[in-house]
Protein backbone atom coordinates (compact mmCIF):
# COMPACT_ATOMS: atom_id res chain seq x y z
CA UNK A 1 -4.02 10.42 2.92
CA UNK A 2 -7.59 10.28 1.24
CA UNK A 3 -9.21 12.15 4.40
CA UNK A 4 -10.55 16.16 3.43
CA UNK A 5 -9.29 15.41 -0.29
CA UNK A 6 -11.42 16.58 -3.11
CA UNK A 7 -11.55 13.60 -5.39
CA UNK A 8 -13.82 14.08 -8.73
CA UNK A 9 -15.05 10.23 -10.09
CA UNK A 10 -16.00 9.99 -13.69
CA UNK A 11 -17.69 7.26 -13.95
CA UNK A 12 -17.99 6.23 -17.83
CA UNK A 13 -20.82 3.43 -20.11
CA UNK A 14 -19.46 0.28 -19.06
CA UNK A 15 -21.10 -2.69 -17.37
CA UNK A 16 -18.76 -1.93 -14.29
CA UNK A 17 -20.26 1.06 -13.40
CA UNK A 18 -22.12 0.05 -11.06
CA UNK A 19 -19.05 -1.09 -9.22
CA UNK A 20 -18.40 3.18 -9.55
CA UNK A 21 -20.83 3.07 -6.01
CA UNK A 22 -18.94 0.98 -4.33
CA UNK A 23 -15.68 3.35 -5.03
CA UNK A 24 -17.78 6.37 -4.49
CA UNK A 25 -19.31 4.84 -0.83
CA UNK A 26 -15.44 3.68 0.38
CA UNK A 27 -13.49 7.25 -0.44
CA UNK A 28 -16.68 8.86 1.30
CA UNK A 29 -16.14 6.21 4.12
CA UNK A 30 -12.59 7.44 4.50
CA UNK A 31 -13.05 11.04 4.52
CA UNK A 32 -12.56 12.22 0.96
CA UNK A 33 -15.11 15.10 -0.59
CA UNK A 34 -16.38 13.49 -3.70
CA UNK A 35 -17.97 14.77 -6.73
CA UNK A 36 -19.38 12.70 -9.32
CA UNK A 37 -19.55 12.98 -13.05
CA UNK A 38 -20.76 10.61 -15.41
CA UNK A 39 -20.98 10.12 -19.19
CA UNK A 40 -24.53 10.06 -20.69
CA UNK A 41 -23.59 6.47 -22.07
CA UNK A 42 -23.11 5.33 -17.86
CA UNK A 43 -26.34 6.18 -16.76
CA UNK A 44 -27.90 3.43 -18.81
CA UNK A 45 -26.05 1.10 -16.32
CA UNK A 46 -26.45 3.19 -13.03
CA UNK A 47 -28.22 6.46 -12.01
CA UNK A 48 -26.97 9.60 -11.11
CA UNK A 49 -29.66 9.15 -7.69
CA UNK A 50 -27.29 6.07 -6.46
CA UNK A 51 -24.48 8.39 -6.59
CA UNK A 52 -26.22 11.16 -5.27
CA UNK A 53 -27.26 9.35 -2.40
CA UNK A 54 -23.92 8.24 -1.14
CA UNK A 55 -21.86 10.91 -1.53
CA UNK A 56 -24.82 13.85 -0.64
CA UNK A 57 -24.29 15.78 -3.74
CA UNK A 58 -25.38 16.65 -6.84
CA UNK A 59 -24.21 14.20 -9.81
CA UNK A 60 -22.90 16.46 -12.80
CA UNK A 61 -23.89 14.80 -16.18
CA UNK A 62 -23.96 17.75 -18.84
CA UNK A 63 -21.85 20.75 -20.04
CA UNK A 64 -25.54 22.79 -19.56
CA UNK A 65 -26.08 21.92 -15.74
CA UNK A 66 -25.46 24.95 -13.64
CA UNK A 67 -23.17 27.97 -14.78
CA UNK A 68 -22.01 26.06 -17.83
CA UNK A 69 -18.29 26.96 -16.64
CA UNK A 70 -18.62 23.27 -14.39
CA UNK A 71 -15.75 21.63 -15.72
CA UNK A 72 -14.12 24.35 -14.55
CA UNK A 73 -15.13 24.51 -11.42
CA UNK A 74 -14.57 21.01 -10.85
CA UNK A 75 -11.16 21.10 -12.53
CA UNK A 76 -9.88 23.81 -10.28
CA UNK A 77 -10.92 22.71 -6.73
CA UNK A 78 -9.79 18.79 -7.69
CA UNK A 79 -6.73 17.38 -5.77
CA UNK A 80 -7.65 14.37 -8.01
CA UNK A 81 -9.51 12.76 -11.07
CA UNK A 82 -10.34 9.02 -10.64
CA UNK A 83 -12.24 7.51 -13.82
CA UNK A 84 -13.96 4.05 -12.69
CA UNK A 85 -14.69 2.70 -15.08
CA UNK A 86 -12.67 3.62 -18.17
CA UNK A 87 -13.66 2.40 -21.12
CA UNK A 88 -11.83 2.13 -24.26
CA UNK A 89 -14.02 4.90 -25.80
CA UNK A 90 -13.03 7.17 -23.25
CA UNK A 91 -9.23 6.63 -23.32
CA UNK A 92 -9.22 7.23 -26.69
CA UNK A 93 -10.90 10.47 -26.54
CA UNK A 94 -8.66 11.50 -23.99
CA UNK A 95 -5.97 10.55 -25.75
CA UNK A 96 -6.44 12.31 -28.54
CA UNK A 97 -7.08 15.57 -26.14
CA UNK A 98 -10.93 15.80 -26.94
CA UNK A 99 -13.57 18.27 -24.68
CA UNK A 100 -16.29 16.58 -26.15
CA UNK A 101 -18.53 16.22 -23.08
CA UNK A 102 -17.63 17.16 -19.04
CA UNK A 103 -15.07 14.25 -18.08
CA UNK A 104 -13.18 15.00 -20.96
CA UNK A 105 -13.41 19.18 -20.47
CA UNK A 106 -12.57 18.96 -17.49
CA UNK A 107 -9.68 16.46 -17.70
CA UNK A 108 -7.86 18.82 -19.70
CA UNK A 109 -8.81 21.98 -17.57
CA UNK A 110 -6.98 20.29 -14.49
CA UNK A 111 -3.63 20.16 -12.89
CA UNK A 112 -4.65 17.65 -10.74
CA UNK A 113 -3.30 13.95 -11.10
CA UNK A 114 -5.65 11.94 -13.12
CA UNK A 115 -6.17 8.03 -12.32
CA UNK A 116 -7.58 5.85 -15.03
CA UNK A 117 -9.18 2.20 -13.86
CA UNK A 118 -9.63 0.76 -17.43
CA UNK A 119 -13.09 -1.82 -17.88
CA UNK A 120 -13.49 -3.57 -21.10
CA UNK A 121 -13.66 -6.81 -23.23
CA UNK A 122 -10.48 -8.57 -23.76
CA UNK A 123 -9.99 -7.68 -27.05
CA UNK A 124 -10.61 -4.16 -26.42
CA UNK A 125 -8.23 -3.83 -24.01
CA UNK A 126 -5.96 -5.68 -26.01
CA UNK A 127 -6.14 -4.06 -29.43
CA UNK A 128 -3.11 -2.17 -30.48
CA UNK A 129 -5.20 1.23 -30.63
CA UNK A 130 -6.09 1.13 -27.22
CA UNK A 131 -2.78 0.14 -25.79
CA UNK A 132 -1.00 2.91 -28.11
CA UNK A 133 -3.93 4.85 -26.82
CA UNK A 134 -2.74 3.91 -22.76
CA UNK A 135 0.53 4.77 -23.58
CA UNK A 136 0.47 7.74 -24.96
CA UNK A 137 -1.63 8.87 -21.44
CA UNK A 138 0.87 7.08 -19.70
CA UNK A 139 3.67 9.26 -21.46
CA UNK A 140 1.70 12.65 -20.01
CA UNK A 141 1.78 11.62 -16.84
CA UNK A 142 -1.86 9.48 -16.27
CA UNK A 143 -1.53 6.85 -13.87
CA UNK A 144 -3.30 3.46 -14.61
CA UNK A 145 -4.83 0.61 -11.97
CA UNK A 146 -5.82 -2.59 -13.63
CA UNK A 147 -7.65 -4.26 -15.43
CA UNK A 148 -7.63 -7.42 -13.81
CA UNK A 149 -8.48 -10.68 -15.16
CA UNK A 150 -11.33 -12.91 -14.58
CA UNK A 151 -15.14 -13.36 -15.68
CA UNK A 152 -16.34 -10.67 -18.04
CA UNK A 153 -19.77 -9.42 -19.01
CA UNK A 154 -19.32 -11.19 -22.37
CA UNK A 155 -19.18 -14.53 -20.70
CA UNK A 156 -15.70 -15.44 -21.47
CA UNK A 157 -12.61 -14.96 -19.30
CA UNK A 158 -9.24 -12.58 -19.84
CA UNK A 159 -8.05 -9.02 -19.15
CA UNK A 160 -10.53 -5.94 -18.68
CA UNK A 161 -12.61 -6.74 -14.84
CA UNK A 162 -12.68 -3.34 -13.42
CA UNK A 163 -9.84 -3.77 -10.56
CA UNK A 164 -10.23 -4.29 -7.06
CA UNK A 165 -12.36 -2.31 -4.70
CA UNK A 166 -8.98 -2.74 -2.52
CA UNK A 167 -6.49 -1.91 -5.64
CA UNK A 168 -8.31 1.15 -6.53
CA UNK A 169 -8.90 2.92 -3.04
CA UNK A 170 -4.82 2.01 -2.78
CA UNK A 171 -4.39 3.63 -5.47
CA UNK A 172 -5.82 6.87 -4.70
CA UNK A 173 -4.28 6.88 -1.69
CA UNK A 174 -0.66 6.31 -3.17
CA UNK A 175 -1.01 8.99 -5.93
CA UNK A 176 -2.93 11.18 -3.38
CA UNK A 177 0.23 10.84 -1.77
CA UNK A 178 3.09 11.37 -4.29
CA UNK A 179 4.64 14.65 -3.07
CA UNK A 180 4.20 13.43 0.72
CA UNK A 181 7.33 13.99 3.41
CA UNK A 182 8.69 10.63 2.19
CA UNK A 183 8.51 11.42 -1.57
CA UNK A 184 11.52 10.66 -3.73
CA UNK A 185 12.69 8.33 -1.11
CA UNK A 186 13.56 4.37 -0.72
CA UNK A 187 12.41 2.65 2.20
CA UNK A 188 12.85 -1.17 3.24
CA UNK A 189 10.41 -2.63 5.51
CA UNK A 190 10.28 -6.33 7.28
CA UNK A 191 7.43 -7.57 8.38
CA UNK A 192 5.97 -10.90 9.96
CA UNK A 193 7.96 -13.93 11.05
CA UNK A 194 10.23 -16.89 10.08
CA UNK A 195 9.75 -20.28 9.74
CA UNK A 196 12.89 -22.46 10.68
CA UNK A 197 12.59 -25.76 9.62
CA UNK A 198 12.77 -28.95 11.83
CA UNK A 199 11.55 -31.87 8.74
CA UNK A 200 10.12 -31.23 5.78
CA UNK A 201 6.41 -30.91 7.16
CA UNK A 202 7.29 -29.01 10.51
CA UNK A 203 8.68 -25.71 11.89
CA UNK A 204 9.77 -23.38 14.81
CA UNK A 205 7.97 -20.21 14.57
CA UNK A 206 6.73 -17.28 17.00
CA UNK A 207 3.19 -15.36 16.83
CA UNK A 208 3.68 -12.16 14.97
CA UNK A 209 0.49 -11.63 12.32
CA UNK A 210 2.74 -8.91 10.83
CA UNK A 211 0.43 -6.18 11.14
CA UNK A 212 2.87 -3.60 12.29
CA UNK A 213 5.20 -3.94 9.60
CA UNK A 214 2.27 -4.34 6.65
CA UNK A 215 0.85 -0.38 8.45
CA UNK A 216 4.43 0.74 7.99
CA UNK A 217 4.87 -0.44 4.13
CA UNK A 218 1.23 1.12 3.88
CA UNK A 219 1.65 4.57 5.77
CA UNK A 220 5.45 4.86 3.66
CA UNK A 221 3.31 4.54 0.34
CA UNK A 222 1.27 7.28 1.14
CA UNK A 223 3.68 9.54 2.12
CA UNK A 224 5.45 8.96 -1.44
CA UNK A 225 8.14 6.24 -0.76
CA UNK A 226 9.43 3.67 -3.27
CA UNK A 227 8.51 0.61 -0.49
CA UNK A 228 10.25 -2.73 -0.76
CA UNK A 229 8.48 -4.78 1.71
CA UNK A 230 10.30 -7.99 2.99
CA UNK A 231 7.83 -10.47 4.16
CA UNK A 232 7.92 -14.25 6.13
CA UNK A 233 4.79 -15.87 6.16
CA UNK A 234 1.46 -14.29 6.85
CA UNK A 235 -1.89 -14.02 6.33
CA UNK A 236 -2.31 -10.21 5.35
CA UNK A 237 -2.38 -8.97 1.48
CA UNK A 238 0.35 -6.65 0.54
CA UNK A 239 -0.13 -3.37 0.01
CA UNK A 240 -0.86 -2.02 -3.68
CA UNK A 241 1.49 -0.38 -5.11
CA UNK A 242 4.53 -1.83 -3.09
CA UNK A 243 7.66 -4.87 -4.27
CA UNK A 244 7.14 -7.17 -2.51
CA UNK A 245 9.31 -10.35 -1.44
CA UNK A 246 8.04 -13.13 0.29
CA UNK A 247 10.81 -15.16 2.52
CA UNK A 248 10.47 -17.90 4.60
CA UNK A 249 13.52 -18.19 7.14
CA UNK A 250 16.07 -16.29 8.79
CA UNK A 251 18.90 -16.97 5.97
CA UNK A 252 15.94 -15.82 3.67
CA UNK A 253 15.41 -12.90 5.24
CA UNK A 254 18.60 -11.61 5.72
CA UNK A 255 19.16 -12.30 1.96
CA UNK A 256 16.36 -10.25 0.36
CA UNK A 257 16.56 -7.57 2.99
CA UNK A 258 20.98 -7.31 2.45
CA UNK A 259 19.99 -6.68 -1.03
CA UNK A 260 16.94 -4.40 -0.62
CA UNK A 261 19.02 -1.89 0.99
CA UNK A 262 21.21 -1.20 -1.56
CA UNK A 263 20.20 2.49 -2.34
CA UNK A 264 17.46 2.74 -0.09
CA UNK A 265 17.08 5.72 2.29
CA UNK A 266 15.54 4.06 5.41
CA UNK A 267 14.83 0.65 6.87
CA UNK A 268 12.49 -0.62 9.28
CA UNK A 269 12.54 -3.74 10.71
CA UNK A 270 9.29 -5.14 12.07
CA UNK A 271 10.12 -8.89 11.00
CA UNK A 272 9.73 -10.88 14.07
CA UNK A 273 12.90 -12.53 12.85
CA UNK A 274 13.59 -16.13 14.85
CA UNK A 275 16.95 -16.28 17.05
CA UNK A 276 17.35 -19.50 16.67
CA UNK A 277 17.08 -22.56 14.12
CA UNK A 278 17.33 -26.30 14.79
CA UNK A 279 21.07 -26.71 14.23
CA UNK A 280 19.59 -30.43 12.39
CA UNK A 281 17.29 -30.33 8.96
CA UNK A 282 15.94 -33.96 9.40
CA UNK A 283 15.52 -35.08 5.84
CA UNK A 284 12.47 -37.40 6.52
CA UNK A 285 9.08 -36.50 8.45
CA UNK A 286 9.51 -37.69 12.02
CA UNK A 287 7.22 -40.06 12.94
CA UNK A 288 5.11 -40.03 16.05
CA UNK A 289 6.46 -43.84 16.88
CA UNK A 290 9.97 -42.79 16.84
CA UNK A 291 9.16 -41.47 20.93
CA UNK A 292 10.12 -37.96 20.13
CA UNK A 293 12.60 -35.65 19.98
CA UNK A 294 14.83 -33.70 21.14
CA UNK A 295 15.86 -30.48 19.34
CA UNK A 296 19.60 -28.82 19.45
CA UNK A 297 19.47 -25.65 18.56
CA UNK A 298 21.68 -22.54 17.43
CA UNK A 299 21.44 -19.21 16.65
CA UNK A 300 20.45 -17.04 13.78
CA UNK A 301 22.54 -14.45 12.26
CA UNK A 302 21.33 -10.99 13.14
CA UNK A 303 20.66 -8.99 10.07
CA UNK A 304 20.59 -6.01 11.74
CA UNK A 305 23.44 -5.60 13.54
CA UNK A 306 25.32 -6.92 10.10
CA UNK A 307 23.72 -3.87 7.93
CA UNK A 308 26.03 -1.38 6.75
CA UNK A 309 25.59 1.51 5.23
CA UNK A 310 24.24 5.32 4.69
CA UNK A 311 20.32 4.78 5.44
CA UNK A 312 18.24 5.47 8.45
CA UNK A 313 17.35 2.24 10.28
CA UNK A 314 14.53 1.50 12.65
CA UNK A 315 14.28 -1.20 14.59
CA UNK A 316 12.19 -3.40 17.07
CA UNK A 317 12.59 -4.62 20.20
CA UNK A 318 9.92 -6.95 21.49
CA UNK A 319 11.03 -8.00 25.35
CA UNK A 320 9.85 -9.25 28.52
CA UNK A 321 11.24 -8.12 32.08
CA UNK A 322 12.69 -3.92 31.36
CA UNK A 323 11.49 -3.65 27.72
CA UNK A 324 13.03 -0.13 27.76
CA UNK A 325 16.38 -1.06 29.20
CA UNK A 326 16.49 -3.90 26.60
CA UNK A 327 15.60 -1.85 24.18
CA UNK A 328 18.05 1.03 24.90
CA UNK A 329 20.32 -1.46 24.53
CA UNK A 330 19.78 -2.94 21.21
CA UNK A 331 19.65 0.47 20.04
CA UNK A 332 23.16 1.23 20.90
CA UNK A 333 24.57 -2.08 19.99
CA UNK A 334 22.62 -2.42 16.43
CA UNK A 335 23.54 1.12 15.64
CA UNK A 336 19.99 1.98 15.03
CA UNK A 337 18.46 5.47 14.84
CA UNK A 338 15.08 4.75 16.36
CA UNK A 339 13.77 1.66 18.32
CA UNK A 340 10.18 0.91 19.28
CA UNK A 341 9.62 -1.18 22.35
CA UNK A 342 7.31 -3.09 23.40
CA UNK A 343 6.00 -6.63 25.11
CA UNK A 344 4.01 -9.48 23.67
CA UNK A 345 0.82 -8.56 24.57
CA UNK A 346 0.74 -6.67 21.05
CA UNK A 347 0.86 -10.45 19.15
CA UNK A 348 -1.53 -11.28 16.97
CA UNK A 349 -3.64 -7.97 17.91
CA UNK A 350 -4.35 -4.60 16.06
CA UNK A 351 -3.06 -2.70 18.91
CA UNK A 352 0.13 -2.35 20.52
CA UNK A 353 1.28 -0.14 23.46
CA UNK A 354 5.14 0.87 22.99
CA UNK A 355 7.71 3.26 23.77
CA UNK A 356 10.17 5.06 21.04
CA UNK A 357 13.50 5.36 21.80
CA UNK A 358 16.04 7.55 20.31
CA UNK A 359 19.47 8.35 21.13
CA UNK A 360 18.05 11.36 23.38
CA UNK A 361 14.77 10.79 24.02
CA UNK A 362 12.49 7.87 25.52
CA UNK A 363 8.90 8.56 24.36
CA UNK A 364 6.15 6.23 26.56
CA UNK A 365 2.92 6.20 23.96
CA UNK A 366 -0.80 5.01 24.80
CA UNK A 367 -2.85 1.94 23.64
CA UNK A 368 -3.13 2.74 20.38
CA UNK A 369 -3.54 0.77 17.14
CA UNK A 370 -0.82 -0.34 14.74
CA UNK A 371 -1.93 1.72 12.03
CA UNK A 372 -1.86 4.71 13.97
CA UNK A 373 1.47 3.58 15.09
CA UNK A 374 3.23 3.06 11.86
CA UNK A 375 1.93 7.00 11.12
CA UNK A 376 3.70 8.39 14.39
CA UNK A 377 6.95 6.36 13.76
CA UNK A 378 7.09 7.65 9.89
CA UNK A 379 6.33 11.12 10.75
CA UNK A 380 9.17 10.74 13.36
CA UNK A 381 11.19 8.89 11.07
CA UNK A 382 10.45 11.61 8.04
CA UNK A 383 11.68 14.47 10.28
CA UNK A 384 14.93 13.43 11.75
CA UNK A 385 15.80 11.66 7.97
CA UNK A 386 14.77 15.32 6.68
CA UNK A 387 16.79 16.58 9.60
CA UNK A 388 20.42 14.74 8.51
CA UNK A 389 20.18 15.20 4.96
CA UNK A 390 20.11 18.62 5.40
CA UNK A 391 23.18 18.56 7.64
């Protein structure tokens, strides 16, 4: 959602503004048009030629530069403000609806959503000015990422590190994304698989990385969902911006994902949940010397089929042998809106080759990657959702 946006970063005197590059380089990296603004204060820690270089424009850092209607300019063509770093100075003057320089003019000469990524000294960040001072901006309709904890220029540790590269660049995205086809709505997503316990060291498990269902919590965000993301055991970071639960087994699972539901507008079920569970916990490690064992197993409930209730559900069907048959199948029998077939081959990999499967339609797709995946099933998904509300 960042690709052919204009994005304007104020960058603002803190230590962290040098970290303001590294922002600047990634949104150019993913598409975005970026202008850059900076306080006089910021180019004591960075110059305007860094920023120049990477995004291949001139780096605005007076009223008198140009026209002298710049803040303007840069107000009106903005589809967003991002302010990495944001220092306690800065909030404050915004707060108190100040034009004293060209971050601030043009802050209040925008409709555009403004995003705030606060950098400061603990106590700074923790005085009761500045937090008034967040939440009054807060109240008007500024969004905030971070601060994060950690090391801090002073030397001591606590609240104020600029946030993540990661954090920030999700957040962009996500407010970039607020009025998107998905906006206003709820939407449940599973993702990865389940561990079913054999003792209390070992397992049955299968190979899903949970890729697929981590692009769909992703791609949901950024067309303006609520996302509650439902995952087992992986080794993927969630999303910013999304709930997240983390489960463990099947029983887990269909616990978190029964109650995520409730209200939600859509669901789609990536988790490679397991069919079956040793039908014996043993309540001591087994020990090699024992000559093995043999395992009796039984099978797992299947949330999906138990779901009831007014939301859109999307489900998966990985299979062997006629994946589209199967699939067809499960579709009718899960009362499911929308299934996505495929076959193993996609495990553990960033690309997948499937086939979507509605109740009219069988859709073969190319080789493509899971990312790009997750964008074609939500687009799909967003239309036919659109389609029955307004039924």
């Amino acid at each position: 959602m960042i690709r052919d946006k204009n994005i304007v970063l104020g960058v603002s005197g803190s230590i962290a503004a040098y970290k303001a590059a590294e922002v600047a380089s990634q949104l150019i990296q993913l598409g975005a048009k970026v202008e850059v603004v900076m306080t006089e204060s910021s180019r004591h820690f960075v110059g305007p030629l860094t920023f120049s270089a990477l995004t291949g424009r001139e780096v605005y850092t007076s009223f008198w530069e140009g026209s002298g209607v710049r803040h303007i300019e840069l107000a009106s063509k903005a589809d967003l403000i991002l302010i990495a770093p944001a220092t306690a100075n800065l909030i404050a003057m915004l707060a108190q609806g100040l034009a004293s320089d060209l971050i601030t003019s043009l802050v209040l000469a925008t409709r555009a959503p403004v995003l705030l990524a606060p950098a400061m000294e603990s106590n700074m960040y923790l005085n009761t000015i500045t937090q008034e001072n967040i939440s009054k901006l807060k109240d008007r309709g500024f969004v905030f990422i971070g601060p994060d904890e950690g090391h801090l220029a002073s030397g001591g540790k606590g609240v104020g590190r600029l946030a993540m590269l990661e954090d920030i660049i999700g957040a962009v995205s996500m407010v970039l994304g607020r009025d998107g086809v998905l906006g206003g709505r709820t939407v449940v997503v599973t993702a990865g698989g389940t561990h079913e316990p054999i003792d209390p060291v070992r397992y049955v498990a299968n190979r899903s990385s949970g890729k697929m269902g981590y692009a769909l919590a992703l791609g949901a965000r950024d067309r303006g969902a609520r996302v509650r993301l439902i995952s087992g055991p992986t080794c993927l970071k969630p999303p910013y911006g999304v709930e997240f639960t983390a489960v463990k087994t099947a029983a887990e699972m269909k616990e978190a994902t029964f109650k995520a539901v409730e209200g939600a507008d859509a669901l789609f079920m990536a988790a490679a949940v397991a069919d079956f569970r040793s039908a014996r916990v043993l309540s001591g490690k087994l020990k090699r010397e024992s000559g093995g064992i043999i395992l009796e197993m039984e099978a797992t409930e299947d949330i999906l089929a138990g779901l009831k209730g007014d939301f859109f559900k999307v489900g998966f069907a990985l299979e062997t042998g006629d994946v589209v048959e199967q699939a067809r199948e499960k579709l009718e029998r899960k009362g499911l809106d929308l299934i996505v077939a495929n076959g193993p081959e996609s495990f553990e990999s960033d690309f997948i080759k499937a086939t979507l499967i509605s109740h009219d339609s069988v859709e073969d797709l190319p080789l493509m990657s899971k990312a790009d995946l997750a964008d074609l099933i939500l687009d799909r998904a967003a239309e036919l959702i659109t389609m029955e509300k307004n039924l």
